[in-house]
Protein backbone atom coordinates (compact mmCIF):
# COMPACT_ATOMS: atom_id res chain seq x y z
CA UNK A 1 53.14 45.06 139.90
CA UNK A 2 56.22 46.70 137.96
CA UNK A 3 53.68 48.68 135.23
CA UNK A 4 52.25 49.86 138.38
CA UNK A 5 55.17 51.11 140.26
CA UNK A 6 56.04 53.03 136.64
CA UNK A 7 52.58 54.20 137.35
CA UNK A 8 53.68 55.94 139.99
CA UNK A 9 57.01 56.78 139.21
CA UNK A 10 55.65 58.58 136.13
CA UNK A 11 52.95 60.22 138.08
CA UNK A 12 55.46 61.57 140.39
CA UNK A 13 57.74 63.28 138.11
CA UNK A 14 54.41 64.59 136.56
CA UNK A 15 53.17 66.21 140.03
CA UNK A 16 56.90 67.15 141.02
CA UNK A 17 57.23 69.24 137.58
CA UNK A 18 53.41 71.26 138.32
CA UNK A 19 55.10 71.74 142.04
CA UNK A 20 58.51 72.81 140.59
CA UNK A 21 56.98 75.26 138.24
CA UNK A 22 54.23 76.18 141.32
CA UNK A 23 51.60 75.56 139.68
CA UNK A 24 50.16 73.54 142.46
CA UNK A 25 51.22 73.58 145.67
CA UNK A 26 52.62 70.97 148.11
CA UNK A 27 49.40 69.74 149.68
CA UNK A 28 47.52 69.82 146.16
CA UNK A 29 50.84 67.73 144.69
CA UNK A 30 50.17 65.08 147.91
CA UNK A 31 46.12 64.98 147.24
CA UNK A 32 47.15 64.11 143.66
CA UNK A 33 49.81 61.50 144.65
CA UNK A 34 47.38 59.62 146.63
CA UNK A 35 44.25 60.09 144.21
CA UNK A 36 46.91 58.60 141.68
CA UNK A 37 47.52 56.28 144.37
CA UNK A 38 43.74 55.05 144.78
CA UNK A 39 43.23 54.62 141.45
CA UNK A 40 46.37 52.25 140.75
CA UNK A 41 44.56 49.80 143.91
CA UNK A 42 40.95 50.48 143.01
CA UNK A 43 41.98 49.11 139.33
CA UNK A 44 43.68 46.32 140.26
CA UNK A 45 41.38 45.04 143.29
CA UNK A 46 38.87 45.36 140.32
CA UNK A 47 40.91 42.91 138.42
CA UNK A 48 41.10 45.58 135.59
CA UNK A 49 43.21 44.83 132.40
CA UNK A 50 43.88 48.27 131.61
CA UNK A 51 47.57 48.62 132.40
CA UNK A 52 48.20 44.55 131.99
CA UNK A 53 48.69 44.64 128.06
CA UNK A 54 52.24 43.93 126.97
CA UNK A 55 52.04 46.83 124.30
CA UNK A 56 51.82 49.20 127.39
CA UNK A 57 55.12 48.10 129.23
CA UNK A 58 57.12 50.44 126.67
CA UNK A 59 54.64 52.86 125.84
CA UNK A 60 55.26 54.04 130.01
CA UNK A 61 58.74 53.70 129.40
CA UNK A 62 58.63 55.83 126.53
CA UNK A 63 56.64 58.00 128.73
CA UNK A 64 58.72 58.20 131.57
CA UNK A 65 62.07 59.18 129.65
CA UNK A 66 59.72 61.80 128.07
CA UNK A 67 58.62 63.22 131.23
CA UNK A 68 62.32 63.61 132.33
CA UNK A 69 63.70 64.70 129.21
CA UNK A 70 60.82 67.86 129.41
CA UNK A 71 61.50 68.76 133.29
CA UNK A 72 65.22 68.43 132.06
CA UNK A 73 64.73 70.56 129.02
CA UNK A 74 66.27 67.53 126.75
CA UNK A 75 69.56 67.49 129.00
CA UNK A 76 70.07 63.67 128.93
CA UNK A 77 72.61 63.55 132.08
CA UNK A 78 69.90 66.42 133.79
CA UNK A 79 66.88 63.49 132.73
CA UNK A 80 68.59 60.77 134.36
CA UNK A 81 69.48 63.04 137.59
CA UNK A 82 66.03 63.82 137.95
CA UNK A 83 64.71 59.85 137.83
CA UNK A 84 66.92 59.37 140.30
CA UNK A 85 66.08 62.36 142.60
CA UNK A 86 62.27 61.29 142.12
CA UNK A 87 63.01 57.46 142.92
CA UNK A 88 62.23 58.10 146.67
CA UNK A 89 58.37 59.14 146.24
CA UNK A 90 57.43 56.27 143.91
CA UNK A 91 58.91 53.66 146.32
CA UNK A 92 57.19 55.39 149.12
CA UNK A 93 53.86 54.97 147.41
CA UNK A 94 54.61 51.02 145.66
CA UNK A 95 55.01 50.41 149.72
CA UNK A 96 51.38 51.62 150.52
CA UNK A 97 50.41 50.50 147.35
CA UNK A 98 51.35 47.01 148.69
CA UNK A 99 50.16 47.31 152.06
CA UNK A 100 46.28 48.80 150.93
CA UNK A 101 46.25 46.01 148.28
CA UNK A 102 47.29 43.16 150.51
CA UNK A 103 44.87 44.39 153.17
CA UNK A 104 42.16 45.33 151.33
CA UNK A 105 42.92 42.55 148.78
CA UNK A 106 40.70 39.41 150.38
CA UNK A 107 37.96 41.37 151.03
């Protein structure tokens, strides 16, 4: 469940730098969120080992801090002041991500 919450996380600061740079808009950057979202359940309810692999727990770290470091322009005090502004959105989305698994889960 945590490589899928830095699923998200990462997916958010990924959307939130196309919306920063308006690139997409704010309805496009939501339709993305929750296609990200989908996928992250669909995968899982699948019983999919893509993102299960301990080799990928720091290759999303690495990933994240990379993500932040380029919307910060490689400010590291900017990078960590944007993971924490983006912190909201991904625990917004972990929450449905619980509630559509455990629901949809015993089916």
């Amino acid at each position: 469940m945590f490589i899928d919450f830095v699923l998200l996380w990462s997916a958010v600061i990924s959307v939130l730098k196309l919306a920063l740079k308006e690139y997409i808009s704010t309805e496009t950057g939501a339709l993305l969120l929750i296609g990200v979202l989908l996928f992250v359940v669909i995968t899982r309810l699948m019983g999919s080992n893509i993102f299960r692999e301990r080799s990928r727990v720091p290759k999303f770290f690495l990933s994240l801090a990379l993500f932040a470091l380029s919307v910060a322009d490689g400010d590291v005090r900017l990078a960590i002041q944007v993971a924490i502004w983006t912190m909201a959105l991904p625990i917004c989305l972990f929450g449905m991500y619980i509630c559509f698994r455990s629901a949809f889960g015993r089916m």
